[in-house]
N, C-alpha and C. Protein backbone atom coordinates (compact mmCIF):
# COMPACT_ATOMS: atom_id res chain seq x y z
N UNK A 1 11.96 -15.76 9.69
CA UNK A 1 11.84 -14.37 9.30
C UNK A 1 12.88 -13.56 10.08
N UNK A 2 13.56 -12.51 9.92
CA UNK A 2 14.71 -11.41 9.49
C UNK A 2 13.80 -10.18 9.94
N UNK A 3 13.46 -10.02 11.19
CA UNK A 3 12.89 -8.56 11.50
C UNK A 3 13.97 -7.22 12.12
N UNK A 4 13.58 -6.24 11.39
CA UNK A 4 14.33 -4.85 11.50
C UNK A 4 12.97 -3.90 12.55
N UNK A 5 12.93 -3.66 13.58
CA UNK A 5 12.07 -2.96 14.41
C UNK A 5 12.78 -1.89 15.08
N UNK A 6 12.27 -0.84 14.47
CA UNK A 6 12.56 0.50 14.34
C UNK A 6 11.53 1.52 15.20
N UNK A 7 12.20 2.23 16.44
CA UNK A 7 10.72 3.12 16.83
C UNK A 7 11.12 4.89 16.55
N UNK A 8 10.39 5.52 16.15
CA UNK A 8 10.08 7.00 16.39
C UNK A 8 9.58 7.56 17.29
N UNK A 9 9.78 8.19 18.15
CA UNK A 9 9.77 8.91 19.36
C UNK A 9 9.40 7.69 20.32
N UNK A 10 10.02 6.44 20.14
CA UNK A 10 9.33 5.07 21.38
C UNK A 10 10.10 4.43 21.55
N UNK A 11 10.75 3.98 22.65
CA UNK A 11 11.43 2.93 22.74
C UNK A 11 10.97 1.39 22.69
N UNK A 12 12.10 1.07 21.94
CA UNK A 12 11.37 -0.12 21.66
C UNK A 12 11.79 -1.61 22.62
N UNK A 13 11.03 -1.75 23.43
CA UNK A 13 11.05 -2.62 24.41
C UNK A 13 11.27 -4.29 24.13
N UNK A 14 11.80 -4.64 24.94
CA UNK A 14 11.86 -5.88 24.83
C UNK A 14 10.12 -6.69 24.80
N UNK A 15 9.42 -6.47 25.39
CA UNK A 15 8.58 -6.78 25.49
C UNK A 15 7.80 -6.39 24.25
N UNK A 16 7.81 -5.28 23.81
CA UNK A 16 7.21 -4.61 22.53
C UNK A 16 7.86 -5.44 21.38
N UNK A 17 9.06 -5.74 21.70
CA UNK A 17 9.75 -6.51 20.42
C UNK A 17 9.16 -7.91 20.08
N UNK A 18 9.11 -8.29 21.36
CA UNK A 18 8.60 -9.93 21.25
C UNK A 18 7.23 -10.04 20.84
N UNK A 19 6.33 -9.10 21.23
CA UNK A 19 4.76 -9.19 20.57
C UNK A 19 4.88 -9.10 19.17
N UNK A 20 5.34 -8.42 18.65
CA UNK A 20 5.79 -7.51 17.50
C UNK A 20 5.94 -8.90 16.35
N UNK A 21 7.08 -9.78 16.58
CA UNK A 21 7.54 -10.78 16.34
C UNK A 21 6.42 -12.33 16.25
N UNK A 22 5.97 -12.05 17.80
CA UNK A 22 5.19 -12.74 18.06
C UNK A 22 3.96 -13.32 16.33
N UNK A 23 2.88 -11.75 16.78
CA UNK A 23 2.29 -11.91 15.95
C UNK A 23 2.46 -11.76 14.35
N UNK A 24 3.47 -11.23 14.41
CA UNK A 24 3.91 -11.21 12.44
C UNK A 24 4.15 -12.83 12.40
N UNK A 25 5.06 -13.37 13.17
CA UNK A 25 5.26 -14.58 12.84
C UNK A 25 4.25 -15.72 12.76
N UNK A 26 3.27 -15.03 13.18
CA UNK A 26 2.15 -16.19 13.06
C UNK A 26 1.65 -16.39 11.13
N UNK A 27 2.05 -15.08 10.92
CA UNK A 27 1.92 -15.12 9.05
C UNK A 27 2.92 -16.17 8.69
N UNK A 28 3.92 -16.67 9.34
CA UNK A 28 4.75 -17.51 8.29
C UNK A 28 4.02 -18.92 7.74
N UNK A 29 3.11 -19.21 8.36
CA UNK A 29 2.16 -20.38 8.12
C UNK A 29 1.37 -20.00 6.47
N UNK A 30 1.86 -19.30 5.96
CA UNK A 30 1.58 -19.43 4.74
C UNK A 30 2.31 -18.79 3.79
N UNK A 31 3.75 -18.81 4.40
CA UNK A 31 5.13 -19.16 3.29
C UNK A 31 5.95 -20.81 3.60
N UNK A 32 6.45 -20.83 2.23
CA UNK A 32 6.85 -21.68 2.13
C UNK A 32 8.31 -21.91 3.10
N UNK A 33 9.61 -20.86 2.51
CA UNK A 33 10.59 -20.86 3.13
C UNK A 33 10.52 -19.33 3.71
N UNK A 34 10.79 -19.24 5.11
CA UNK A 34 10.59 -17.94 5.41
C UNK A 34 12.15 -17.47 6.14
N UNK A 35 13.19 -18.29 5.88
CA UNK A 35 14.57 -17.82 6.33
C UNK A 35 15.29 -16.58 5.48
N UNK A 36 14.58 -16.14 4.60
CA UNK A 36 15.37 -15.39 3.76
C UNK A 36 14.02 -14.09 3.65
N UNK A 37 13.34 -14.21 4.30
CA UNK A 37 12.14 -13.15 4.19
C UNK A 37 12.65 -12.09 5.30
N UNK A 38 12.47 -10.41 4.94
CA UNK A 38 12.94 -9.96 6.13
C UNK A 38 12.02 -9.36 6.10
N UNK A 39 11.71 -8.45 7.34
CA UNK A 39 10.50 -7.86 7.68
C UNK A 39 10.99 -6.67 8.41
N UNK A 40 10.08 -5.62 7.71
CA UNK A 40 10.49 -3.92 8.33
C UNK A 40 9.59 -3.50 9.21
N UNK A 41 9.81 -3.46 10.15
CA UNK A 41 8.90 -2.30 11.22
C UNK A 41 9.03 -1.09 11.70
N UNK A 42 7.77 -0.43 11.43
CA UNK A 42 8.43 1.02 12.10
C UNK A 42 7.40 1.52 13.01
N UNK A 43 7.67 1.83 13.99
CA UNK A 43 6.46 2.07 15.11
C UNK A 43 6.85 3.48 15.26
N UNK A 44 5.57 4.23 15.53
CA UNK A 44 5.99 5.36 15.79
C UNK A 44 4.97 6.30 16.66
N UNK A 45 5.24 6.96 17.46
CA UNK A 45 4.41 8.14 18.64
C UNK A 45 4.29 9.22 17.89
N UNK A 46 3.04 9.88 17.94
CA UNK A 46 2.87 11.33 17.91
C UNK A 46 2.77 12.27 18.91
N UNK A 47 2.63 13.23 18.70
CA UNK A 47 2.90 13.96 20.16
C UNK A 47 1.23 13.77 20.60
N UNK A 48 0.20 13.56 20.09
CA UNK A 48 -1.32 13.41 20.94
C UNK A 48 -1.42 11.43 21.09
N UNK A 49 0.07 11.37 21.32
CA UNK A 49 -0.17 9.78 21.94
C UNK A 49 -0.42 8.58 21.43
N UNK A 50 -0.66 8.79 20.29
CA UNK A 50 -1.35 7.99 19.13
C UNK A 50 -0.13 7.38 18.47
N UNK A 51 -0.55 5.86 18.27
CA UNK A 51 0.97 5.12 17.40
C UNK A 51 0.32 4.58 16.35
N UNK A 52 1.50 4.54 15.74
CA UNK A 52 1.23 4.41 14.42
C UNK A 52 2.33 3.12 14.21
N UNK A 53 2.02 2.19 13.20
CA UNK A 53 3.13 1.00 13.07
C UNK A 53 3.03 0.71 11.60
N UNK A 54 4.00 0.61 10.52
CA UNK A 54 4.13 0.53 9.11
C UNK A 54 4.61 -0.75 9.23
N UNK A 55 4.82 -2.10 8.28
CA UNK A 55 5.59 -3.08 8.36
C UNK A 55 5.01 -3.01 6.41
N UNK A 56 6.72 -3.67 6.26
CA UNK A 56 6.50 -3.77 5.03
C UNK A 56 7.50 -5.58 4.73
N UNK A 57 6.91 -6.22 4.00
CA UNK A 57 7.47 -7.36 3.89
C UNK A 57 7.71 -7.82 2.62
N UNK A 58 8.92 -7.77 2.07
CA UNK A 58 8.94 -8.10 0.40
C UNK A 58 9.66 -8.99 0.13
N UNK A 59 8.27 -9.84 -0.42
CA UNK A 59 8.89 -11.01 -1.22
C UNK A 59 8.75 -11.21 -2.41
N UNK A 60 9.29 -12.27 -3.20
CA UNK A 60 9.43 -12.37 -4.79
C UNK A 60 7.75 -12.22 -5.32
N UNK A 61 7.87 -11.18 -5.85
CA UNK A 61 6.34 -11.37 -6.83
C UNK A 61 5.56 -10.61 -6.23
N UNK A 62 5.18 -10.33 -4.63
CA UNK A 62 4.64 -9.70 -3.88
C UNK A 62 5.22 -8.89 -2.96
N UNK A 63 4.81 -6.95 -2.85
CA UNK A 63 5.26 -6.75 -1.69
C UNK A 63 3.96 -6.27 -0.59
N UNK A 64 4.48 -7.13 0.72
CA UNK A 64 3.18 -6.78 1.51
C UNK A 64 3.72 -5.73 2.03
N UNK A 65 2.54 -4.92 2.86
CA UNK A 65 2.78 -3.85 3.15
C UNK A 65 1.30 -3.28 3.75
N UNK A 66 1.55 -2.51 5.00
CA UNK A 66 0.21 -2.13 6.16
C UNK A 66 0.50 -1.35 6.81
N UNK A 67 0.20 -0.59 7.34
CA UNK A 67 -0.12 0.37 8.17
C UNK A 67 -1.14 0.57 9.22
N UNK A 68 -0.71 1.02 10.33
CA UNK A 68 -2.44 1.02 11.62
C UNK A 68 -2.19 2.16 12.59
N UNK A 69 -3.08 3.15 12.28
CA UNK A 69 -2.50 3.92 13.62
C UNK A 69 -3.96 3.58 15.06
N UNK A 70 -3.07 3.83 16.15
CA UNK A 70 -4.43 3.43 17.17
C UNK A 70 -3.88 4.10 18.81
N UNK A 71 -4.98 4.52 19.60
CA UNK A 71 -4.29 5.07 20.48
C UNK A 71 -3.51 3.94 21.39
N UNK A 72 -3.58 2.61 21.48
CA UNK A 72 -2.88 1.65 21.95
C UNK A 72 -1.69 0.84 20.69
N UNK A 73 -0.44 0.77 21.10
CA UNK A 73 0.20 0.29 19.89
C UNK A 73 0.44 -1.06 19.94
N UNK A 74 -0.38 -1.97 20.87
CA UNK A 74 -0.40 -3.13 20.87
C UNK A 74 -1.65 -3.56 20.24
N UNK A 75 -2.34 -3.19 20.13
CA UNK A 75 -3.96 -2.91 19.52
C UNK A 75 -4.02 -2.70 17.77
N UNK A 76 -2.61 -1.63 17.82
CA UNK A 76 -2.33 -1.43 16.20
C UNK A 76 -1.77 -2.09 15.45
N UNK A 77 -1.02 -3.63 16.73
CA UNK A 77 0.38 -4.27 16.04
C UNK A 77 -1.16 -5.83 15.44
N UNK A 78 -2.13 -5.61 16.37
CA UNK A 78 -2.94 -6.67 15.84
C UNK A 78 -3.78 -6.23 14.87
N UNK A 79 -4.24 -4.56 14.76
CA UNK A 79 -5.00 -4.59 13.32
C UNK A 79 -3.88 -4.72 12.23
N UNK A 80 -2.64 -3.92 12.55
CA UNK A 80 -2.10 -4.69 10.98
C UNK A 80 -1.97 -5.99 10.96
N UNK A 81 -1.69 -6.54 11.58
CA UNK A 81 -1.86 -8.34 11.60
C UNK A 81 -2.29 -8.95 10.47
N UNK A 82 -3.61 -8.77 11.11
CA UNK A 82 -5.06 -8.59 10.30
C UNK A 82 -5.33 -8.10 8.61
N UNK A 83 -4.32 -7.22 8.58
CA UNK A 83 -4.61 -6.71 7.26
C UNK A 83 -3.70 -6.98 6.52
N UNK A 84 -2.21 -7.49 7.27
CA UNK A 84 -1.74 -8.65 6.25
C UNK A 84 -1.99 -9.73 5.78
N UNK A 85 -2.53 -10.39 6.78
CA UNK A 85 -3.36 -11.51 6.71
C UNK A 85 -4.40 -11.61 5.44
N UNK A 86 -5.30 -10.25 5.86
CA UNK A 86 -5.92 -10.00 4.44
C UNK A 86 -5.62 -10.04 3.11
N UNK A 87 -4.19 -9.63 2.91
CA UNK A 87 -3.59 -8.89 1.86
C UNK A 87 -2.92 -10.41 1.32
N UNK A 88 -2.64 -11.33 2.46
CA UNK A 88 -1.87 -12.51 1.66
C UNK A 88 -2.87 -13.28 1.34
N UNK A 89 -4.16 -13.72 1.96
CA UNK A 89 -5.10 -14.90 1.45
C UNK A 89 -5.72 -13.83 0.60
N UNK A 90 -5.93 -13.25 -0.35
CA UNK A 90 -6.16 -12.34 -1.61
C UNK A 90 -5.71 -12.25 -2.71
N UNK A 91 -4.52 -12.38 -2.18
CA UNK A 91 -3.34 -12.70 -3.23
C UNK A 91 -3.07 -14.52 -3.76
N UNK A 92 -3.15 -15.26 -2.77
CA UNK A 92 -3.19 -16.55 -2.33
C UNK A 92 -4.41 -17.05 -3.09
N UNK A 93 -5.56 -16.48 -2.91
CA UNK A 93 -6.92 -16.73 -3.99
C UNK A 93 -6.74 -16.27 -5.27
N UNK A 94 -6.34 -14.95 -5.19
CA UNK A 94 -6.33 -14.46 -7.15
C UNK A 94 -5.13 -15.59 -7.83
N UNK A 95 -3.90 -16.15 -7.36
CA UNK A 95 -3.11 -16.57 -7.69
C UNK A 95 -3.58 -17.93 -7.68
N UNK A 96 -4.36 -19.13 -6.90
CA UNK A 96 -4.85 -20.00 -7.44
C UNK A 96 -6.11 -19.80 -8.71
N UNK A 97 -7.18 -18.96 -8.60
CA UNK A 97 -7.67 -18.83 -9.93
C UNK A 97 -7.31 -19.02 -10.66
N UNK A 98 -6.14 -18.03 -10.72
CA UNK A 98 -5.34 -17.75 -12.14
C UNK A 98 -4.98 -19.10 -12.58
N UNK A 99 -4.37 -19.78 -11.88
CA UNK A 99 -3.81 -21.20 -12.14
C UNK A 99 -4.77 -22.09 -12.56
N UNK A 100 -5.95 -21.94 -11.89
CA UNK A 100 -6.91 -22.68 -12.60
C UNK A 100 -7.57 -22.89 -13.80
N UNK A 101 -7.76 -21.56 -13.78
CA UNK A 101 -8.34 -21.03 -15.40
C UNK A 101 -7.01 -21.42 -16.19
N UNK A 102 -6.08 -21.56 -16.01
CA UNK A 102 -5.34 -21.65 -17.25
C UNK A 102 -5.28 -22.87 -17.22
N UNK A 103 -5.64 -24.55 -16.17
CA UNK A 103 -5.74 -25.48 -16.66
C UNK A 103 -7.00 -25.57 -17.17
N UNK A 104 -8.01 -24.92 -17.02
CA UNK A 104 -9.09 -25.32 -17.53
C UNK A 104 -9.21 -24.48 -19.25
N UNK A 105 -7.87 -23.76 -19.52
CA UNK A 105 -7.96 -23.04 -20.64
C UNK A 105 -8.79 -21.84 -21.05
N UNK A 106 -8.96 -21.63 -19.87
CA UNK A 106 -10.00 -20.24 -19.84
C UNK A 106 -9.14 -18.95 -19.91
N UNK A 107 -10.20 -18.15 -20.64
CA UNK A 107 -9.00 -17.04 -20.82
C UNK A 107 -9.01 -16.29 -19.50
N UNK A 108 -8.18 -15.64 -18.90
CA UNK A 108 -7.88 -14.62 -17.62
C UNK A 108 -8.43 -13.41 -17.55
N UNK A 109 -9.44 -12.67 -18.95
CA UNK A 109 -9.28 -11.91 -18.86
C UNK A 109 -10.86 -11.64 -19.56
N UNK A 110 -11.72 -12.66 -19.19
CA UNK A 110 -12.96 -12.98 -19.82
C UNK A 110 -13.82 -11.37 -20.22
N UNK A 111 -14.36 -11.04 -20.92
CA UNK A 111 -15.22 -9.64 -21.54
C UNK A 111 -16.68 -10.38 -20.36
N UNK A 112 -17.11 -8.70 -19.45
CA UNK A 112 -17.85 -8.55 -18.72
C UNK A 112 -19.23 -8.38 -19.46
N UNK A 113 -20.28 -9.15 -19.62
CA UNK A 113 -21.43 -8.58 -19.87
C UNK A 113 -21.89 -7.20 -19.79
N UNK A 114 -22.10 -6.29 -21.17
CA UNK A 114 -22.95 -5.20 -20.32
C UNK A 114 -21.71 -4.44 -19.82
N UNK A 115 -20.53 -4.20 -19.57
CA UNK A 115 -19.65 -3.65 -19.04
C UNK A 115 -19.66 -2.99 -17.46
N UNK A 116 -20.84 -4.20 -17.26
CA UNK A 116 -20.71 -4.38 -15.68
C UNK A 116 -19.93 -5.24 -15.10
N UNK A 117 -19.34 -4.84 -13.94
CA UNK A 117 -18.58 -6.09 -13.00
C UNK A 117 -19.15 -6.78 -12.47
N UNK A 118 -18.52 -8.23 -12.66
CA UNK A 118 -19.30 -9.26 -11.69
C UNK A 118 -19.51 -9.01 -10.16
N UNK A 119 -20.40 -8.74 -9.46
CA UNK A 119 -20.53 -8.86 -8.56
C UNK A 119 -19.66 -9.64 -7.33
N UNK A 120 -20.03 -11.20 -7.73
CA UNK A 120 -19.14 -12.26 -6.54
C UNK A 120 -17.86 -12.38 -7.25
N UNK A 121 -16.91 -11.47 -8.63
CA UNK A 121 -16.01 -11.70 -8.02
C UNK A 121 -15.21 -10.11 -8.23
N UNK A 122 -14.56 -9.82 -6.54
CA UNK A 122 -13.78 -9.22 -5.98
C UNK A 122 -12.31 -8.32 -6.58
N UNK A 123 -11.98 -9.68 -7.61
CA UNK A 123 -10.89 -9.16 -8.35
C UNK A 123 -11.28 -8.19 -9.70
N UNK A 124 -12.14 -7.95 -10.19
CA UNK A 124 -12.06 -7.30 -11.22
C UNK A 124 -12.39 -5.83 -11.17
N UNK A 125 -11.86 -4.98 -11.63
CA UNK A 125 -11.37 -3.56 -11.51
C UNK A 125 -12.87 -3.08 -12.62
N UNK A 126 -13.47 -1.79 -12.60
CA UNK A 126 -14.24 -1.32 -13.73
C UNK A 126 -13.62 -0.10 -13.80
N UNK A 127 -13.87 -0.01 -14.90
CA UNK A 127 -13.06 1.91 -15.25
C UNK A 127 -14.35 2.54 -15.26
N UNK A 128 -14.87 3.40 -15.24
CA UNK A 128 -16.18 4.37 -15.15
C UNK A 128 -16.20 5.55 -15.50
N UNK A 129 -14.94 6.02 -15.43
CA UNK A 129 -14.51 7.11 -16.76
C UNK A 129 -13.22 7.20 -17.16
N UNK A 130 -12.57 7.34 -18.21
CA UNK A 130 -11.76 8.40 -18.57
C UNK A 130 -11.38 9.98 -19.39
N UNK A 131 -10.63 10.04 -18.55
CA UNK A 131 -10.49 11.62 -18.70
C UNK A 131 -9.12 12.21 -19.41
N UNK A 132 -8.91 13.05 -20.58
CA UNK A 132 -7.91 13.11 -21.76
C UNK A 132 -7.48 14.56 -20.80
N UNK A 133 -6.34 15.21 -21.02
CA UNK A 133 -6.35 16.16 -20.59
C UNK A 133 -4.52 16.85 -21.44
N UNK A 134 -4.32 17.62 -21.84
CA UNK A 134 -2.52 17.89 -21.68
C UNK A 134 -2.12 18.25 -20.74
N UNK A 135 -0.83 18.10 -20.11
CA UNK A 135 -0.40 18.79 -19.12
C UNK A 135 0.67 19.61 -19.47
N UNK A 136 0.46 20.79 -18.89
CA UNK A 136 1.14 22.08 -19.17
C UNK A 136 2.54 21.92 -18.66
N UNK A 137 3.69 22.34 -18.74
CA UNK A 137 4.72 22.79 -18.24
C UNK A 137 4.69 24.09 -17.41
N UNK A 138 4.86 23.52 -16.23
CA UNK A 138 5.08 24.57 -14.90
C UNK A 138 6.23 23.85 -13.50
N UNK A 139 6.13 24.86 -12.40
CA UNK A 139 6.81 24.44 -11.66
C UNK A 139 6.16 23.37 -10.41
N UNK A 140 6.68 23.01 -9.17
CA UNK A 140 5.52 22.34 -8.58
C UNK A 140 4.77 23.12 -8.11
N UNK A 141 5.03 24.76 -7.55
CA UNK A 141 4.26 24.88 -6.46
C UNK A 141 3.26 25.72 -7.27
N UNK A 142 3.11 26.05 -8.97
CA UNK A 142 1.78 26.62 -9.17
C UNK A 142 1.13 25.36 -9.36
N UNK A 143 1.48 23.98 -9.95
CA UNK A 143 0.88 22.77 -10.02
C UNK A 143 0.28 22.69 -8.58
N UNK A 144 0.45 22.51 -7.20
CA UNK A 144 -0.05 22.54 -5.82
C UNK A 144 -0.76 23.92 -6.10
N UNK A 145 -0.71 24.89 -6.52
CA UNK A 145 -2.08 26.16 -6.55
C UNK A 145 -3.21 25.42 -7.46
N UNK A 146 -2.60 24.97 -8.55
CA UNK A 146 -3.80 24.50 -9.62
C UNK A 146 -4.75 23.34 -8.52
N UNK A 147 -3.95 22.38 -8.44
CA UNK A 147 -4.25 21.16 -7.52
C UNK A 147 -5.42 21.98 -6.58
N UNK A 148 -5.22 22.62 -5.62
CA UNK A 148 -5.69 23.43 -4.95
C UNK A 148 -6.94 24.23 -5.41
N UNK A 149 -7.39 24.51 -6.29
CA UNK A 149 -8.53 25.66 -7.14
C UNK A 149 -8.89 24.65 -7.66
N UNK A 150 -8.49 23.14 -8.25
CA UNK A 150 -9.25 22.46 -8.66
C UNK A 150 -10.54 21.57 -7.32
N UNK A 151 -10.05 21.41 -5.86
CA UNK A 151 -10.33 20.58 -4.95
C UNK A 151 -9.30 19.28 -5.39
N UNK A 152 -8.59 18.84 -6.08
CA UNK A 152 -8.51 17.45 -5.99
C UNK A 152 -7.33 16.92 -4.75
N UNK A 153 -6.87 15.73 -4.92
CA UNK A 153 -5.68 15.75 -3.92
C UNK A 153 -4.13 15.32 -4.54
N UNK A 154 -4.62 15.43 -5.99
CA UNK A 154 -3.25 15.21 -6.54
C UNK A 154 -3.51 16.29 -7.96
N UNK A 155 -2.16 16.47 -8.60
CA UNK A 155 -2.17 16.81 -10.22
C UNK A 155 -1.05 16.91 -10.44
N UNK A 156 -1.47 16.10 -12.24
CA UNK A 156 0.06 15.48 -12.96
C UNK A 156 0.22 16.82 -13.53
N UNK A 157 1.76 17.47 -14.11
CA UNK A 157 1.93 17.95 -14.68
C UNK A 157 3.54 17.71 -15.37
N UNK A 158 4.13 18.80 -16.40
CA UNK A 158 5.11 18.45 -16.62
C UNK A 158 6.13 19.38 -15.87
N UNK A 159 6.81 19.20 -15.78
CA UNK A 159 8.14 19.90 -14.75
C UNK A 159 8.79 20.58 -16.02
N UNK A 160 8.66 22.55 -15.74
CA UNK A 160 8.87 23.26 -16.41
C UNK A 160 10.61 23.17 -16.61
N UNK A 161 11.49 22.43 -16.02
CA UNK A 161 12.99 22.30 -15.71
C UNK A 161 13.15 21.03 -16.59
N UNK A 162 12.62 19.91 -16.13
CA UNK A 162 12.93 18.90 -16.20
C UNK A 162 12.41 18.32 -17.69
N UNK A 163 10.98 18.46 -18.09
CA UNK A 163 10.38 18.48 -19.06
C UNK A 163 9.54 17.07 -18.97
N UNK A 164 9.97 16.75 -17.49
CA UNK A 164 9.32 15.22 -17.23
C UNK A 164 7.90 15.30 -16.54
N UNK A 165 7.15 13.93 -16.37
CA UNK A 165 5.67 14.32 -16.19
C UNK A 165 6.28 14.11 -14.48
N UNK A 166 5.23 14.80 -13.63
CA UNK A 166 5.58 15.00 -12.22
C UNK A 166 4.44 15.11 -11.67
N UNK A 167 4.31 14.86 -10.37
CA UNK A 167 2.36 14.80 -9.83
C UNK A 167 3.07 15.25 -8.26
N UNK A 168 2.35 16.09 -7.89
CA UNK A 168 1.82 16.74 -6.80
C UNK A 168 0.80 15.82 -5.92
N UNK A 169 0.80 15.44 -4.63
CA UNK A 169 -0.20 15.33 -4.44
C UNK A 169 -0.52 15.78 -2.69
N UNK A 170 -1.38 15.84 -1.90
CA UNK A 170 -1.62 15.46 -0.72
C UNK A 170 -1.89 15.04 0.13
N UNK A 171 -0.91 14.85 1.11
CA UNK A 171 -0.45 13.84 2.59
C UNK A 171 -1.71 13.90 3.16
N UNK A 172 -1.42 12.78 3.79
CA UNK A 172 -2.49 12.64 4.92
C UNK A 172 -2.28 13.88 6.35
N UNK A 173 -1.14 14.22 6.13
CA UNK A 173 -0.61 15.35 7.06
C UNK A 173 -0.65 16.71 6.74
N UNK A 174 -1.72 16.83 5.70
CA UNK A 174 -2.35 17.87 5.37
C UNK A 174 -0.90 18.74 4.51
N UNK A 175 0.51 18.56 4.32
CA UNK A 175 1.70 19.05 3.40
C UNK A 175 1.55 18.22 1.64
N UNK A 176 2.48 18.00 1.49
CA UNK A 176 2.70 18.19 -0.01
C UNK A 176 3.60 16.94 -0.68
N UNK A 177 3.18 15.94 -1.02
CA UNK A 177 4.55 15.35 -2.06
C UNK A 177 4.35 15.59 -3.29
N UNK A 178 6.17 15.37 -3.72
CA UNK A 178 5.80 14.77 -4.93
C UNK A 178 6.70 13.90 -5.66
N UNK A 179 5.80 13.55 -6.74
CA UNK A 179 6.61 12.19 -7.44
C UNK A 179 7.37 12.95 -8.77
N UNK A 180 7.97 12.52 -8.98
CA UNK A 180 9.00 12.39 -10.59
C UNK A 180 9.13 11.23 -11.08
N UNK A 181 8.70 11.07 -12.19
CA UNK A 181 8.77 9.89 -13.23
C UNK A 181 9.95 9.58 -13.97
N UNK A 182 11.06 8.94 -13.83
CA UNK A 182 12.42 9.04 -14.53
C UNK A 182 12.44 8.31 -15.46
């Protein structure tokens, strides 16, 4: 593995580097070839002390990707660990299923009794409502007022300029993004 370790307001230590390394690399035990895999890190301080560490790892078919903030950033480099870990034996299970059922000729996409979800298994998504709506042409920031008077934390609309659909939504940092659909 090909690691890029990047800090925001932290220096990034030799010692910080090698843990860093350390434990991501313990994930290579469940790739095949891992010389061409690179791996992004970004560690980062806030001013109340607290770190935060993003790693994002993309490979063909899958991109992993975690986040941990914790007031120790050696503490945070092992919960994301952890939740890559999660994220690959998940993927690693839905992807043998899949393989299975298709030698056993089963369809992938079996109709739920009752339009309940199975319980024991994990992978299947239920919809529980949908909702029709038009979206108006405006700019973003009455879309962020609407967003706002509605409570929600996002809303699609169309971009009164652009004429494209566009969504508002809000950060965990209590500000504002937004997306454009091209």
């Amino acid at each position: 593995m090909m690691y890029n370790i990047r800090g925001e307001n932290i220096e990034v230590t030799p010692a910080l580097r090698e843990y860093v390394e350390k434990k991501i690399g313990k994930l290579e035990r469940y790739f095949d070839d891992t010389d061409h895999v690179h791996v992004n890190v970004n560690l980062k301080v806030y001013n109340d002390g607290q770190g935060k560490i993003e790693v994002t790892i993309p490979i063909p078919h899958l991109l992993l990707r975690a986040e941990e903030r914790h007031d120790d950033m050696y503490a945070a480099i092992d919960l994301v660990t952890d939740k890559l870990e999660r994220q690959i034996r998940k993927h690693k299970t839905k992807v043998n299923r899949k393989l299975r059922d298709r030698e056993k000729g089963v369809k992938l996409a079996a109709p739920v009794p009752n339009g309940a979800a199975a319980a024991e298994n994990d992978e299947e998504f239920e919809i529980v409502r949908t909702k029709h709506f038009s979206l108006k042409p405006m700019d973003s920031e009455e879309a962020i007022l609407q967003m706002n008077l509605l409570g929600h934390n996002f809303f699609i609309f169309t971009n009164a300029e652009t004429n494209r659909t566009n969504i508002v939504y809000r950060r965990k940092d209590g500000r504002y993004g937004l997306i454009e659909a091209n």
